[in-house]
Protein backbone atom coordinates (compact mmCIF):
# COMPACT_ATOMS: atom_id res chain seq x y z
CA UNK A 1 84.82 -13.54 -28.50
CA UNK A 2 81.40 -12.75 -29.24
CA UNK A 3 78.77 -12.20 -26.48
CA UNK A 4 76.01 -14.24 -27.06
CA UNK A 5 73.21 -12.92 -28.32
CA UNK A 6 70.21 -12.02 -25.86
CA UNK A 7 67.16 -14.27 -25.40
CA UNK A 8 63.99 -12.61 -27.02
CA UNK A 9 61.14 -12.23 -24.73
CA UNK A 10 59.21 -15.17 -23.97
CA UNK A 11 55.84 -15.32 -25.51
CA UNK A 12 52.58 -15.19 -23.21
CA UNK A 13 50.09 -17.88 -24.41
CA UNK A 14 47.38 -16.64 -21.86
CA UNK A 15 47.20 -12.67 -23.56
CA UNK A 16 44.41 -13.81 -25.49
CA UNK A 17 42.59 -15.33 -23.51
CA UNK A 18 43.03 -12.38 -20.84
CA UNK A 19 41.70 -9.87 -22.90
CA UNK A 20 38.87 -12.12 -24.08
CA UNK A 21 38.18 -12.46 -20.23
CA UNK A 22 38.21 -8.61 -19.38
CA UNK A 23 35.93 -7.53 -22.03
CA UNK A 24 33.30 -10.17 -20.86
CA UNK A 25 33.83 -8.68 -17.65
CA UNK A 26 33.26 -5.27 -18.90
CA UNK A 27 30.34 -5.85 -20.98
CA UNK A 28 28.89 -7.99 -18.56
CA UNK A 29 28.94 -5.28 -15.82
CA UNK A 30 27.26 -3.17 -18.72
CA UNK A 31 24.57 -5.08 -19.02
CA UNK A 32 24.13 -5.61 -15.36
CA UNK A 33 24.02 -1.78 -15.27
CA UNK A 34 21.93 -1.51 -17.79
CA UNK A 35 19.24 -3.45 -16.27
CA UNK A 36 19.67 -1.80 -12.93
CA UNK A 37 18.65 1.62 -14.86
CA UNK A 38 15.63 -0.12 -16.77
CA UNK A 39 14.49 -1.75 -13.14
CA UNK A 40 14.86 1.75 -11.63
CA UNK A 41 13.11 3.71 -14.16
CA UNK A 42 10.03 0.78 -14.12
CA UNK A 43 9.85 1.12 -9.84
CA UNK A 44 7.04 2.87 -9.81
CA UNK A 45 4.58 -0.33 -11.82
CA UNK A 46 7.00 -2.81 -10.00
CA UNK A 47 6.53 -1.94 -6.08
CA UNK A 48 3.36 -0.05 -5.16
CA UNK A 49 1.54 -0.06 -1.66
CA UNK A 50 -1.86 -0.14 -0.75
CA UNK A 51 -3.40 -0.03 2.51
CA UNK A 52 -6.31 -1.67 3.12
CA UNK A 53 -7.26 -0.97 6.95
CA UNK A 54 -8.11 2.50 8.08
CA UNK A 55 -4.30 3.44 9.86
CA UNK A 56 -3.35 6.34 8.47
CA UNK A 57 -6.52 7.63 7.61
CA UNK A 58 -6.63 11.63 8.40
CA UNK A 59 -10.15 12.61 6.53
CA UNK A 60 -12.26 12.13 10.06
CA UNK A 61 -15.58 12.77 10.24
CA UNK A 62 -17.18 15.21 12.39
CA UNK A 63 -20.60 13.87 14.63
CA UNK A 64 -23.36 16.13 14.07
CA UNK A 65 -25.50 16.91 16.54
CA UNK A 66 -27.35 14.14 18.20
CA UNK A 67 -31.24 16.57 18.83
CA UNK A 68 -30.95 17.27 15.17
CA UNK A 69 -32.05 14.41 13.04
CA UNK A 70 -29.55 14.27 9.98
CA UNK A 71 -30.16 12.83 6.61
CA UNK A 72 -27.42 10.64 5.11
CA UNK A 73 -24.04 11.31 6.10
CA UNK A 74 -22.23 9.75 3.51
CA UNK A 75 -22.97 7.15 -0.02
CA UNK A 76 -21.72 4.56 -1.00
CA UNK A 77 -22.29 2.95 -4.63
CA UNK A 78 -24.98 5.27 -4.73
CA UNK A 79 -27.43 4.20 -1.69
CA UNK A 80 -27.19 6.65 1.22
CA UNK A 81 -25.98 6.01 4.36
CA UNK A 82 -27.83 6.82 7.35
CA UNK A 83 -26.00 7.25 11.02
CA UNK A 84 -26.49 4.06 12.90
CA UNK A 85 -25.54 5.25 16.63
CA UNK A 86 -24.82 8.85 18.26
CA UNK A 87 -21.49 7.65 19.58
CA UNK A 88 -18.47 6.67 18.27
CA UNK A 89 -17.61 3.29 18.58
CA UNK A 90 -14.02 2.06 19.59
CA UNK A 91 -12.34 -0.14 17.26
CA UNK A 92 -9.02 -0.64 16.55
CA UNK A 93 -7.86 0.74 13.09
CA UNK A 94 -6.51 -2.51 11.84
CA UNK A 95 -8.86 -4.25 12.47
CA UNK A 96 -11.15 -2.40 9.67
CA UNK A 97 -11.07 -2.80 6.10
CA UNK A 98 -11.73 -0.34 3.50
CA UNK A 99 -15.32 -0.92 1.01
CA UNK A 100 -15.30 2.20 -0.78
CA UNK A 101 -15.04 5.89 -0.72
CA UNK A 102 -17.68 8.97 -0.66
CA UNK A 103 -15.65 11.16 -3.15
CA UNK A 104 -18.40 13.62 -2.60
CA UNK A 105 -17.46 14.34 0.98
CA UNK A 106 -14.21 13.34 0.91
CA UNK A 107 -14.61 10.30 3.11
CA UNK A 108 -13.17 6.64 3.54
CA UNK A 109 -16.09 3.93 4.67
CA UNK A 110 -14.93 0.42 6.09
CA UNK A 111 -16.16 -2.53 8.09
CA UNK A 112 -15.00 -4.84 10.77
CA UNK A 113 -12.16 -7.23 9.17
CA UNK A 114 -12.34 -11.06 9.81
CA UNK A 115 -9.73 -10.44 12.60
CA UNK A 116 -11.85 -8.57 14.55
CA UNK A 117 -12.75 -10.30 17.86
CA UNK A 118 -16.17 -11.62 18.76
CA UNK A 119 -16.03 -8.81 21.46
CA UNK A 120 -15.78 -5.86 18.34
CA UNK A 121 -18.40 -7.62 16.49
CA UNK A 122 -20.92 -6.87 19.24
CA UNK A 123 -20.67 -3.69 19.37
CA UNK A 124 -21.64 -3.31 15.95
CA UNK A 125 -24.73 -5.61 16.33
CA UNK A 126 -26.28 -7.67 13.57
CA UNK A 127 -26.53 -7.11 9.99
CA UNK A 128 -24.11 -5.14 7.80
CA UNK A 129 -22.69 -2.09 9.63
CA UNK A 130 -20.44 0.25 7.96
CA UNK A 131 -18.13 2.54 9.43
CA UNK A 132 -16.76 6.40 9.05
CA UNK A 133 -13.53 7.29 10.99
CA UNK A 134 -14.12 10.37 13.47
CA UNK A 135 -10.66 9.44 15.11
CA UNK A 136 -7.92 7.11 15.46
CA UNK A 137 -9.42 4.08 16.94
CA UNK A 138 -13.17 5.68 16.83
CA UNK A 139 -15.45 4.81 14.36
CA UNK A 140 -19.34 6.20 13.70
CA UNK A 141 -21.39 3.30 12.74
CA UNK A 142 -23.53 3.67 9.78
CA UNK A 143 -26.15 1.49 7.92
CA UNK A 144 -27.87 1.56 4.34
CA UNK A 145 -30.98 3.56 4.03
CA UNK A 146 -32.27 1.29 1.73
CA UNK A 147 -34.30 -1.89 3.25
């Protein structure tokens, strides 16, 4: 008697379709990869930070002498600025915002922000008054010597 003769390996329909589905897989990952390096490399244009109030700010400056009568302590777009008090003036630092800087002397100048309170605003007076940080939360008001 002859054995019978042994079954041949079934076929797999789904192979093809298997191997389609893992290289999609891989060159999908690829490209997901891909575009994670090109978003990395592009980080610095894509996020950047600017702050507008005065926190942070470490280039104080320094009161000069109230008996002598100083010329302008700082300029901005040009027109000097003239002290406006002896004293520095408490504010809180966010509640400034930034209008320019003195490059020259190395200096930041801001004004009052729309959140200041009515009580802030007062101690600045009326018209435009400008501001130079001599400390955290201490400002030295200054005005325009033009008129």
């Amino acid at each position: 008697m002859s054995e019978p003769a042994p079954e041949s390996p079934s076929t797999v329909y789904a192979q093809p379709w298997a191997v389609r589905l893992g290289f999609a897989v891989i060159v999908a990952f690829t490209v997901i990869v891909g575009l994670a390096f090109m978003d990395q490399s592009k980080r610095a244009e894509l996020e950047s930070v600017s702050e507008t109030t005065s926190v942070g700010d470490t280039a104080f400056f320094v009161l000069p002498d109230p008996a002598k009568a100083p010329g302008p302590v700082a300029a901005l777009d040009g027109q000097p600025l003239l002290l406006a008090t002896a004293q520095p003036i408490d504010l809180r630092d966010t509640r400034t915002r930034r209008v320019g800087r003195d490059v020259e002397r190395g200096l930041t100048i801001y004004e009052l922000s729309d959140s200041a309170s009515p009580a802030e605003k007062a101690k600045l007076g009326s018209g435009r008054t400008l501001l130079l940080k001599t400390a955290v939360n201490q400002y030295a008001a200054v005005r325009s010597a033009a008129k």
